[in-house]
C-alpha atoms as a PDB file:
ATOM      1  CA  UNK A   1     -29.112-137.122-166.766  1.00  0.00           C
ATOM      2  CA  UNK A   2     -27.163-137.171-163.531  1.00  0.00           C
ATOM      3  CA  UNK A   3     -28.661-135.280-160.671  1.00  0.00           C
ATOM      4  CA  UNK A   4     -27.297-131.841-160.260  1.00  0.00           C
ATOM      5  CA  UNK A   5     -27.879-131.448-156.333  1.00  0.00           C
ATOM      6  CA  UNK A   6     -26.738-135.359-155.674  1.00  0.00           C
ATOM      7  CA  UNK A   7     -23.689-136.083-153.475  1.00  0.00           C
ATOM      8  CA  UNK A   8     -24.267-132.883-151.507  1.00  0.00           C
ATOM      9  CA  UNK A   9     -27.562-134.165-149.628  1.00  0.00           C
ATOM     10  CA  UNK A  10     -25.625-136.887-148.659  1.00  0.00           C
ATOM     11  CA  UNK A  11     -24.591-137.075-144.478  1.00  0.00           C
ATOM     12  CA  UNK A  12     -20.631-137.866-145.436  1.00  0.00           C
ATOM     13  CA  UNK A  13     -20.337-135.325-148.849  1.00  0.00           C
ATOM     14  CA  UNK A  14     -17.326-133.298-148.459  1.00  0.00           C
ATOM     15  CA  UNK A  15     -19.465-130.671-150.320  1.00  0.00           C
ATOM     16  CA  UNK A  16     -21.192-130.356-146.873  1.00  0.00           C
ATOM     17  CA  UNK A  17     -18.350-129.909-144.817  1.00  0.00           C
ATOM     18  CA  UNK A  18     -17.057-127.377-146.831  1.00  0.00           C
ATOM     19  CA  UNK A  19     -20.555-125.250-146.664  1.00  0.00           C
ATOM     20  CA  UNK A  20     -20.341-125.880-142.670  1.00  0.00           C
ATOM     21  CA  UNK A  21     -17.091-124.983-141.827  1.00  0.00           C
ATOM     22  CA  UNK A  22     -17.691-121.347-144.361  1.00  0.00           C
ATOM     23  CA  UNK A  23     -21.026-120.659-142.730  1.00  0.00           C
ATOM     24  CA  UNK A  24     -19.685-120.249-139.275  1.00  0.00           C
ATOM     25  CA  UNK A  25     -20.360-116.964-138.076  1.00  0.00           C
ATOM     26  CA  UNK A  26     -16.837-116.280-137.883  1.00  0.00           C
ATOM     27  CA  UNK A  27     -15.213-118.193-139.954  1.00  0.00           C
ATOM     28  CA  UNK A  28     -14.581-116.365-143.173  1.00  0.00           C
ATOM     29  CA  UNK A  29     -14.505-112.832-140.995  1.00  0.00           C
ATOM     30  CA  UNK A  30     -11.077-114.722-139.186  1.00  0.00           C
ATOM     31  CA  UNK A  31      -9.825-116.146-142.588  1.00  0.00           C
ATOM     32  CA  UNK A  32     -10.159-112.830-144.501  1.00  0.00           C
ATOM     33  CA  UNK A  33      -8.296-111.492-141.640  1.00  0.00           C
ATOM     34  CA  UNK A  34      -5.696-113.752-141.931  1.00  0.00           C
ATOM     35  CA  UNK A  35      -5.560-113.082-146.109  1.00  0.00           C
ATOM     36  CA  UNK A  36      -2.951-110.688-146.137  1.00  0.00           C
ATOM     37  CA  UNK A  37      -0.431-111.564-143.051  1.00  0.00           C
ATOM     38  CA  UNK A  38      -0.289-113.619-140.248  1.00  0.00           C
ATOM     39  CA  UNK A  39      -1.917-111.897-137.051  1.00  0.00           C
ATOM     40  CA  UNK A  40      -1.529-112.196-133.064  1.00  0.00           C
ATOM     41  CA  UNK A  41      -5.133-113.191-131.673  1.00  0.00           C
ATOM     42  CA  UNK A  42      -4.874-109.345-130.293  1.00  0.00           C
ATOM     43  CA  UNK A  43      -4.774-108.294-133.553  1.00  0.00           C
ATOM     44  CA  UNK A  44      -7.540-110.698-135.072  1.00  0.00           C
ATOM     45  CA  UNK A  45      -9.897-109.289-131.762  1.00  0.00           C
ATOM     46  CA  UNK A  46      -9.087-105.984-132.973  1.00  0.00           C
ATOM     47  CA  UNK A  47      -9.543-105.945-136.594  1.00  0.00           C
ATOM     48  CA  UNK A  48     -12.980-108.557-136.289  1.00  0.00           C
ATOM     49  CA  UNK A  49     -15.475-106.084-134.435  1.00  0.00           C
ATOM     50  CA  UNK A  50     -17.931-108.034-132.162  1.00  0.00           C
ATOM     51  CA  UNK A  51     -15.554-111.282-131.379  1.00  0.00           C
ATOM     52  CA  UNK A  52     -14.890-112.021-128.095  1.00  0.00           C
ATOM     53  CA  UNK A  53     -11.564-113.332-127.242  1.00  0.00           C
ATOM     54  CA  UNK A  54     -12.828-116.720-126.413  1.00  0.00           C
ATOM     55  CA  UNK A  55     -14.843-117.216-129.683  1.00  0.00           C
ATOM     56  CA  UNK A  56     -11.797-116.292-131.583  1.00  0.00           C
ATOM     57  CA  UNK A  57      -9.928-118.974-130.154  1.00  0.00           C
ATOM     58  CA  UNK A  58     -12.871-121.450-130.393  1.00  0.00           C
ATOM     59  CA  UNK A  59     -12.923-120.183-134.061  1.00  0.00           C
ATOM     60  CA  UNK A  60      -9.020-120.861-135.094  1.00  0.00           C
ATOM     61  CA  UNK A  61      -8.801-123.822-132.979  1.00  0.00           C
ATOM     62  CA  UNK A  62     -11.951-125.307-135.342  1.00  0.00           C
ATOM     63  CA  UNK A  63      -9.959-123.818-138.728  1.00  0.00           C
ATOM     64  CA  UNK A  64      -6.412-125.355-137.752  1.00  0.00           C
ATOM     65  CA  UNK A  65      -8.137-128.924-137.748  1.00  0.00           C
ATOM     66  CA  UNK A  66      -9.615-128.552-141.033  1.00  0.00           C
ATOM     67  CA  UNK A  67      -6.651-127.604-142.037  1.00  0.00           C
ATOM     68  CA  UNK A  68      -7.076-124.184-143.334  1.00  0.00           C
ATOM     69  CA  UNK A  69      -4.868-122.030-140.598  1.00  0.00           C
ATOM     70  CA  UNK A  70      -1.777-122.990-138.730  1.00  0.00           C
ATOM     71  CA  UNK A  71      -0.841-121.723-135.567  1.00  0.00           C
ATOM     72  CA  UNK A  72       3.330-120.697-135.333  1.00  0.00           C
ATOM     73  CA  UNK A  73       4.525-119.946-131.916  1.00  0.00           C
ATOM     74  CA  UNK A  74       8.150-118.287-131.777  1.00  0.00           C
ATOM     75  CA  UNK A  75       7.752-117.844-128.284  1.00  0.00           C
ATOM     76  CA  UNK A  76       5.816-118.327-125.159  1.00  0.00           C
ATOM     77  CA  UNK A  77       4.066-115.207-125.734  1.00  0.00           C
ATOM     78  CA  UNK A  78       4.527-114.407-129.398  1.00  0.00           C
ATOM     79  CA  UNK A  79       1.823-116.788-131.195  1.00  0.00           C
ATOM     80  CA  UNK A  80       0.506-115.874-134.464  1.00  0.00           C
ATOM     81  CA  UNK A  81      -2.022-117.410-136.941  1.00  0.00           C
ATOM     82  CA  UNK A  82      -1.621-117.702-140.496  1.00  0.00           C
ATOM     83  CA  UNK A  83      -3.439-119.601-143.716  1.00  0.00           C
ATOM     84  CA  UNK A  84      -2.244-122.727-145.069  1.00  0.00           C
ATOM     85  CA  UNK A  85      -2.499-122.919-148.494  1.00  0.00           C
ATOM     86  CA  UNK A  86      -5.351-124.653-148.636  1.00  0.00           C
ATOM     87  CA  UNK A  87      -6.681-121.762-146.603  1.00  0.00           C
ATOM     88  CA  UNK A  88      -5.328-119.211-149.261  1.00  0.00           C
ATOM     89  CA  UNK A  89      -7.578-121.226-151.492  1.00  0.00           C
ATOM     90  CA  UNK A  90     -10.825-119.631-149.869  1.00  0.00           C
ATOM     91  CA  UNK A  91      -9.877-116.568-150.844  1.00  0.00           C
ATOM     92  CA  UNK A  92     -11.402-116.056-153.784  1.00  0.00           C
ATOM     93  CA  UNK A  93     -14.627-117.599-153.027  1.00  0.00           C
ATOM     94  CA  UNK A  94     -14.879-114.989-150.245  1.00  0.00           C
ATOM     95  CA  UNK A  95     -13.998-112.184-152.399  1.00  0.00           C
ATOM     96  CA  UNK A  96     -16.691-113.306-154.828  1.00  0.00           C
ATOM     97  CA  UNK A  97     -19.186-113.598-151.742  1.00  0.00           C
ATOM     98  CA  UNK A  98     -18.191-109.892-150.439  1.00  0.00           C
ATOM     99  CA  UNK A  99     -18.482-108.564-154.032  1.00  0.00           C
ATOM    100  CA  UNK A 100     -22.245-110.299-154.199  1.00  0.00           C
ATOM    101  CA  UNK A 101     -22.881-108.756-150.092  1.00  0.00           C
ATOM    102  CA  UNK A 102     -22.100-105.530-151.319  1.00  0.00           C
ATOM    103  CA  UNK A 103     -24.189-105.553-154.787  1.00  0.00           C
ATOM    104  CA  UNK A 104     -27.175-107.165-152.683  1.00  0.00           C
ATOM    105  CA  UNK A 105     -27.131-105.906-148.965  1.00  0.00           C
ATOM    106  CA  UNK A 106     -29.435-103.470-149.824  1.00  0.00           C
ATOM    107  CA  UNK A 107     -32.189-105.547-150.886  1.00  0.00           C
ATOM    108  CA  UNK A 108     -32.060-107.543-148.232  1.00  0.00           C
ATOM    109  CA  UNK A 109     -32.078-104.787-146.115  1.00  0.00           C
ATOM    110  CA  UNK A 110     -34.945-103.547-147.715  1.00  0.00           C
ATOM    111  CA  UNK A 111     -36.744-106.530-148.126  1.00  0.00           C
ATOM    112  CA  UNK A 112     -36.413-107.251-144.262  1.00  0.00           C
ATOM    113  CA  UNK A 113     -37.279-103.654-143.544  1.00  0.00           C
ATOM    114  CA  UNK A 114     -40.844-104.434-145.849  1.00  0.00           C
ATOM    115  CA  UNK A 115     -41.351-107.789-144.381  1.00  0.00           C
ATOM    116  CA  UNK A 116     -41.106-106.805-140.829  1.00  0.00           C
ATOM    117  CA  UNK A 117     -43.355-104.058-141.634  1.00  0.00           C
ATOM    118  CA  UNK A 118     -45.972-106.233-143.065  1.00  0.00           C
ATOM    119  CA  UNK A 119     -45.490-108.711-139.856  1.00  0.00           C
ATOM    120  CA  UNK A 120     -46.258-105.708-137.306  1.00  0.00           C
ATOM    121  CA  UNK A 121     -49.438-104.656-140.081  1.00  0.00           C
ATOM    122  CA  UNK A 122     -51.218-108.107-139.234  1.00  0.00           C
ATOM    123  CA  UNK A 123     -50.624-108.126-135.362  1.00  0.00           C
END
């Protein structure tokens, strides 16, 4: 029997990358933004509450060189940002991740709420 967990504990498994570039705090807030049309880095600020302007641009610099979202300038000052298609391709994966966020959050929250609660109890 093969082992399930195998390539991915390895240093150079593209399964890795993958997980590293999607658990960026930003990441998947800046491609869902992106999902339905390309956006101005004004509009991304606006739309992703909390981002600073300079994390954003961190953010899209790091997803153009993976190669998930391209950068179109039509003029000096008109940029926008869009998703390749291998950026479309995340998607659904993030769908199925916000779908599981909003079933769960709760719990979590609750379970942090309890945890915390015991923490205080035995200081």
């Amino acid at each position: 029997m093969q082992n399930v967990a195998g390539p991915a504990f390895l240093a150079d498994c593209p399964t890795r990358l993958a997980v590293e570039i999607i658990s960026d705090k930003w990441a998947v807030l800046v491609i869902y933004g992106l999902s339905r049309q390309p956006r101005r880095h004004g509009e991304l600020v606006d739309l992703i509450g909390g981002i600073s302007r300079k994390v954003l641009t961190q953010t899209l610099r790091r997803l153009q060189r993976y190669g998930l979202v391209e950068r179109h300038a039509e003029a000096p000052r008109r940029v926008e940002y869009r998703l390749t298609d291998l950026g479309q391709t995340l998607l659904e994966p993030i769908e199925v991740l916000t779908n599981w966020a909003r079933d769960h959050g709760e719990a979590i929250t609750d379970f942090q709420e309890t945890a915390e609660a015991a923490a205080e109890a035995e200081e």
